[in-house]
N, C-alpha and C. Protein backbone atom coordinates (compact mmCIF):
# COMPACT_ATOMS: atom_id res chain seq x y z
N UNK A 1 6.06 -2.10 -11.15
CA UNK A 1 5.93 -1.10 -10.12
C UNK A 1 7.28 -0.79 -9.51
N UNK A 2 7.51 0.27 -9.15
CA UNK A 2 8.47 0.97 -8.44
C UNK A 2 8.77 0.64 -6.98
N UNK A 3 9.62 0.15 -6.79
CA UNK A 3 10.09 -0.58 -5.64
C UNK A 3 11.01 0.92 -4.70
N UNK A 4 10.76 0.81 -3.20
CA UNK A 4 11.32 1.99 -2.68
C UNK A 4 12.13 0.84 -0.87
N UNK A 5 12.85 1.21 -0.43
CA UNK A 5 12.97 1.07 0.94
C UNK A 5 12.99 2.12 1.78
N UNK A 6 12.79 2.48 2.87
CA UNK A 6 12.28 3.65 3.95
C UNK A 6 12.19 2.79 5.45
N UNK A 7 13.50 3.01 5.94
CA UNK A 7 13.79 2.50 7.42
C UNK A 7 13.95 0.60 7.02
N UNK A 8 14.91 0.54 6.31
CA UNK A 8 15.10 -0.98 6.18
C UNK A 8 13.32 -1.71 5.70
N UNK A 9 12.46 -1.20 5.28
CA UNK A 9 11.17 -1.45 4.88
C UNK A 9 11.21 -1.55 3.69
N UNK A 10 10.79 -2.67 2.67
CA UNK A 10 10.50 -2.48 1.50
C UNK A 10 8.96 -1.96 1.03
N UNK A 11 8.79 -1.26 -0.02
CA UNK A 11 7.51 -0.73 -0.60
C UNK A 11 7.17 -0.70 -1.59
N UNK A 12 6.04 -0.78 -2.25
CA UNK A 12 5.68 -0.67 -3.81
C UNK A 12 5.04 0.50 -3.61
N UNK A 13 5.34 1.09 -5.33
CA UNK A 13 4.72 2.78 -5.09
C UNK A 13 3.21 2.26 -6.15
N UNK A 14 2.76 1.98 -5.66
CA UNK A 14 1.14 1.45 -6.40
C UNK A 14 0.63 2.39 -7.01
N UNK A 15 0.66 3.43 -6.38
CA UNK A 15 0.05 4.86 -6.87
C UNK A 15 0.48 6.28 -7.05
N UNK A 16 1.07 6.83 -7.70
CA UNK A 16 1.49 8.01 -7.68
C UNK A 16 1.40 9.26 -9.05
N UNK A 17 0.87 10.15 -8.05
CA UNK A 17 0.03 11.49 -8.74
C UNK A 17 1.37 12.17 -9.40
N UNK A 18 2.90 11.78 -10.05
CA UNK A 18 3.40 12.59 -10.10
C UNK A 18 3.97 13.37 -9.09
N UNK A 19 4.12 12.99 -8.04
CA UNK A 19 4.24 13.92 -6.11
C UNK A 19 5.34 13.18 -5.79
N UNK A 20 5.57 12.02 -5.97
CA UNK A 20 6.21 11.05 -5.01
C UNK A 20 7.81 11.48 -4.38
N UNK A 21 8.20 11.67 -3.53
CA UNK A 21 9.42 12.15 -3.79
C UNK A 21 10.11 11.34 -2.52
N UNK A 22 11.11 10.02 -2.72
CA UNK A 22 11.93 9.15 -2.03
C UNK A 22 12.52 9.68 -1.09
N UNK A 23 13.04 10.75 -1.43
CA UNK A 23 14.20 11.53 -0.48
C UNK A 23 13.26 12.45 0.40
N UNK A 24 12.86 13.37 0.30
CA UNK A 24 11.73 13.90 1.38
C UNK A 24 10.94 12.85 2.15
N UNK A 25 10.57 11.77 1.73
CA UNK A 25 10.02 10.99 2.85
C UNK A 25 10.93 10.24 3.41
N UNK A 26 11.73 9.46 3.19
CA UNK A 26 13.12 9.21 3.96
C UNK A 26 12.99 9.64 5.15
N UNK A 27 13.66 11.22 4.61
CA UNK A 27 13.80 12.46 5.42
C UNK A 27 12.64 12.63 6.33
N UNK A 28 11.52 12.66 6.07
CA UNK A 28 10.29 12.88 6.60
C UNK A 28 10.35 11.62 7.83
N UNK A 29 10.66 10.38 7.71
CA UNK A 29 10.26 9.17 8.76
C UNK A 29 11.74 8.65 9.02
N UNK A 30 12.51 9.07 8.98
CA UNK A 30 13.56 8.61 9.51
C UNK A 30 13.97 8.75 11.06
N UNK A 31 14.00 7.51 11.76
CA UNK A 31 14.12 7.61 13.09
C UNK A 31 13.05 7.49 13.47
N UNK A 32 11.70 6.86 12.88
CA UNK A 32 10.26 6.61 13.12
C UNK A 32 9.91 5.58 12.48
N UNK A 33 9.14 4.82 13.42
CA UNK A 33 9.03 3.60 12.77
C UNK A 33 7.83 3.35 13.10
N UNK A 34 7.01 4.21 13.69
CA UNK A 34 5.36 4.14 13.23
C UNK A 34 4.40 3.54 11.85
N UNK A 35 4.96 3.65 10.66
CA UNK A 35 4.24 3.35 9.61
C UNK A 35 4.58 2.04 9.98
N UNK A 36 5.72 1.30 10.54
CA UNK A 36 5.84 -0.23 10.43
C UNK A 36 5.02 -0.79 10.24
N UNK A 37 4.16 -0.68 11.37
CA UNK A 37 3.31 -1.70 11.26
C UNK A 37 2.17 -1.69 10.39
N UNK A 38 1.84 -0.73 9.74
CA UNK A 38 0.89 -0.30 8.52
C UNK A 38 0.94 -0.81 7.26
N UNK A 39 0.13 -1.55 6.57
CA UNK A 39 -0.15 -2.35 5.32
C UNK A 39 0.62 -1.29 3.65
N UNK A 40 0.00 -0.28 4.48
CA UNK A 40 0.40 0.76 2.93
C UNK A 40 0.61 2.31 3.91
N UNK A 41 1.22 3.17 3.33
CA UNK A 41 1.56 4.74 3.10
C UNK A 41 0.73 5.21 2.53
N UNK A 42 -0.03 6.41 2.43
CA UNK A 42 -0.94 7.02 2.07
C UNK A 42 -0.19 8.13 2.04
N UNK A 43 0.19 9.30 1.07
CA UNK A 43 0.51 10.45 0.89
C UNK A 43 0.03 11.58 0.30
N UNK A 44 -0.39 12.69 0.55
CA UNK A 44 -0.96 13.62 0.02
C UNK A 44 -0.14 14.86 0.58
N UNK A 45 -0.37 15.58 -0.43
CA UNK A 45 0.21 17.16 -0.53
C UNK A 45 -1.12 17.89 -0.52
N UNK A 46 -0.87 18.74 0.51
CA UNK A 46 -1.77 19.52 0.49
C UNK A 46 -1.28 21.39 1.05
N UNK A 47 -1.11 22.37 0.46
CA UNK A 47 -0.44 23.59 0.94
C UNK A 47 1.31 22.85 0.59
N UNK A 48 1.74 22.68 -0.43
CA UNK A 48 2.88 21.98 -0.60
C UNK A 48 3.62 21.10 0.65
N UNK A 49 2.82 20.92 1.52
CA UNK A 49 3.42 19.67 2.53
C UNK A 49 3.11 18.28 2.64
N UNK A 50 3.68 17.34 2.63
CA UNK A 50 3.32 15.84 1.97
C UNK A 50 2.30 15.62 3.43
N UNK A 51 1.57 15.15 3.75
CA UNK A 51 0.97 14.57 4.57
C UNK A 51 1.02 12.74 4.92
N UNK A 52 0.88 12.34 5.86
CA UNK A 52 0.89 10.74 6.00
C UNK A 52 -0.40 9.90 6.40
N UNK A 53 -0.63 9.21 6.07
CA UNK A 53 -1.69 8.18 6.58
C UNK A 53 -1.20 6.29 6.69
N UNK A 54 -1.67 5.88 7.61
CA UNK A 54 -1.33 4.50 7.50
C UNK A 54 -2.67 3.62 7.46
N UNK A 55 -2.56 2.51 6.44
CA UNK A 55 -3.50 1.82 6.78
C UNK A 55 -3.66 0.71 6.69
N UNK A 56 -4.19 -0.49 6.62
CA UNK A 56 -3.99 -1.98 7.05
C UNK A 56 -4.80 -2.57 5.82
N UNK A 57 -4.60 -3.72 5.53
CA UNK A 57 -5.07 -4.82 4.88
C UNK A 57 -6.79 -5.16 5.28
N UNK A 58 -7.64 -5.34 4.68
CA UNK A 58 -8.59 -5.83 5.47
C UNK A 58 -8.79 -7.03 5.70
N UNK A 59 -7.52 -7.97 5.47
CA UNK A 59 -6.97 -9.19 6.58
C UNK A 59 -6.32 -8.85 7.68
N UNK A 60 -5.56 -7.75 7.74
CA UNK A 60 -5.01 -7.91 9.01
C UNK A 60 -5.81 -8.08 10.37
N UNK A 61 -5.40 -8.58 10.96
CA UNK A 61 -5.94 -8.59 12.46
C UNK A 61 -6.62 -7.18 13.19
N UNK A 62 -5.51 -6.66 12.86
CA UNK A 62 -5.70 -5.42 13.79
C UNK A 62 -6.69 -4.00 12.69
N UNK A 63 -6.99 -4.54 11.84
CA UNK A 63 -7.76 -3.28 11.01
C UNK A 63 -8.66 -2.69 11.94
N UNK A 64 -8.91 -1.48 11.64
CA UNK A 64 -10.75 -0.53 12.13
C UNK A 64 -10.79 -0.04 10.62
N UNK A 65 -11.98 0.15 10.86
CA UNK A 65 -12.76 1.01 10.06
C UNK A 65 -11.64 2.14 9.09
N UNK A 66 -11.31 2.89 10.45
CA UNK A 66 -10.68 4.37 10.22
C UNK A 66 -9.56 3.57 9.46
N UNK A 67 -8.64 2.67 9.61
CA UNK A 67 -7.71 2.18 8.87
C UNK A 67 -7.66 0.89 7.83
N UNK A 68 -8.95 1.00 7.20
CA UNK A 68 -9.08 -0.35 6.36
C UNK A 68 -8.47 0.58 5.42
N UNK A 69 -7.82 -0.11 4.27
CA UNK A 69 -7.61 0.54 3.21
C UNK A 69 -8.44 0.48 1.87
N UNK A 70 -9.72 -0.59 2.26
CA UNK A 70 -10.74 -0.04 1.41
C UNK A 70 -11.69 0.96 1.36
N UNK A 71 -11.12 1.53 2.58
CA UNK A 71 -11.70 3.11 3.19
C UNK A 71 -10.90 4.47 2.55
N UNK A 72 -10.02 4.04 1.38
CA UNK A 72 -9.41 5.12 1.00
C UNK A 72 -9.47 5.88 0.20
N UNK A 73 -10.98 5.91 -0.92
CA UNK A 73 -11.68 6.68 -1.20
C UNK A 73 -11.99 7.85 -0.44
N UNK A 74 -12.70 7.28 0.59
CA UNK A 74 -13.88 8.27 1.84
C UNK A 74 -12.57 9.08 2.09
N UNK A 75 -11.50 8.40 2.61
CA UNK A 75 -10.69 9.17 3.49
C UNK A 75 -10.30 10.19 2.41
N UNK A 76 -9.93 10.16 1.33
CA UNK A 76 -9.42 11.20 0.30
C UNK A 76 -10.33 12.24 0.06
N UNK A 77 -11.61 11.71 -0.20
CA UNK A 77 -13.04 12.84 0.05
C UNK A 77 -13.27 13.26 0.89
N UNK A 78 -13.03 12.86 2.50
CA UNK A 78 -13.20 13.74 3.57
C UNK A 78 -12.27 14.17 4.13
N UNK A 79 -10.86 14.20 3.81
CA UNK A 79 -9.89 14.82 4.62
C UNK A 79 -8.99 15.17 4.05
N UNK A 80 -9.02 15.17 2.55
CA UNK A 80 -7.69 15.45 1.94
C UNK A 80 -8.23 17.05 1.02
N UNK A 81 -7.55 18.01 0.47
CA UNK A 81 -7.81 18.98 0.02
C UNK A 81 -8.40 18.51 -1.72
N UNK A 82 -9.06 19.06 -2.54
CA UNK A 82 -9.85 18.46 -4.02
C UNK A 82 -8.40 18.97 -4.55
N UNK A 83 -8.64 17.89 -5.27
CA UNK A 83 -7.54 18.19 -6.52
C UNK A 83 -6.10 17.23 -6.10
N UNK A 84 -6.03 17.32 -4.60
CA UNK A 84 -4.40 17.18 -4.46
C UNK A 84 -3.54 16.11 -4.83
N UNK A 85 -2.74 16.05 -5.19
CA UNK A 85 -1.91 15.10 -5.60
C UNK A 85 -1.17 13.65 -4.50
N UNK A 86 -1.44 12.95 -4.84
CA UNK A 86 -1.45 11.89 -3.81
C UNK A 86 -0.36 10.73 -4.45
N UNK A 87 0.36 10.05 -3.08
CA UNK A 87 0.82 8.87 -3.62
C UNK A 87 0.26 7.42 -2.63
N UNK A 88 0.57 6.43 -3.11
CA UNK A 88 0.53 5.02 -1.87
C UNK A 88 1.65 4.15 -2.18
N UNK A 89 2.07 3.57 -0.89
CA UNK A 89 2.82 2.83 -0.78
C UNK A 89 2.51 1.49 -0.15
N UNK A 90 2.52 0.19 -0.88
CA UNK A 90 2.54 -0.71 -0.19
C UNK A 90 3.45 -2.00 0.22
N UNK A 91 3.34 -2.29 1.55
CA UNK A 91 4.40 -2.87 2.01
C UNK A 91 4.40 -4.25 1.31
N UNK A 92 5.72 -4.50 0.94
CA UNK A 92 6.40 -5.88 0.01
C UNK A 92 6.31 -6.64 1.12
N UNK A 93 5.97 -8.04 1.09
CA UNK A 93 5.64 -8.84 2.09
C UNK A 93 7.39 -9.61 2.22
């Protein structure tokens, strides 16, 4: 797997539709450090703009529902556009 860093963060690209693009998300979260604390990156293009999602381990402490990441089916069927091209990222421990 494809190893990435984004804000001193290491990541595995677990999943990618062909979309993935290092330098636009960089660009995209740089000077943000919101995903920190998030288990994995969730990315989707939808109207050619990458979109973000964060979501947690379903060990972590702090999971819900809305952010388990065995919820990331549903979430792709209910909120993402059909068809779109998606990537994930998960955080290297």
């Amino acid at each position: 797997m494809k190893k990435v860093k984004i804000n001193e963060i290491e990541y595995e690209l677990v999943k990618d539709d062909d979309c993935f693009d290092l330098d636009e998300i960089v660009e995209k979260l740089k000077d943000i450090d919101y995903f920190s604390s998030f288990d994995y990156i969730f990315g989707d293009y939808s109207y050619d703009k990458v979109r973000l999602k964060g979501f947690l381990d379903k060990k972590n402490p702090k999971v819900k529902e809305i952010n388990n990441i065995d919820n990331l089916e549903d979430y792709k069927k209910n909120y993402c556009s059909f068809g779109c091209k998606t990537f994930l990222l998960k955080k290297v421990d």
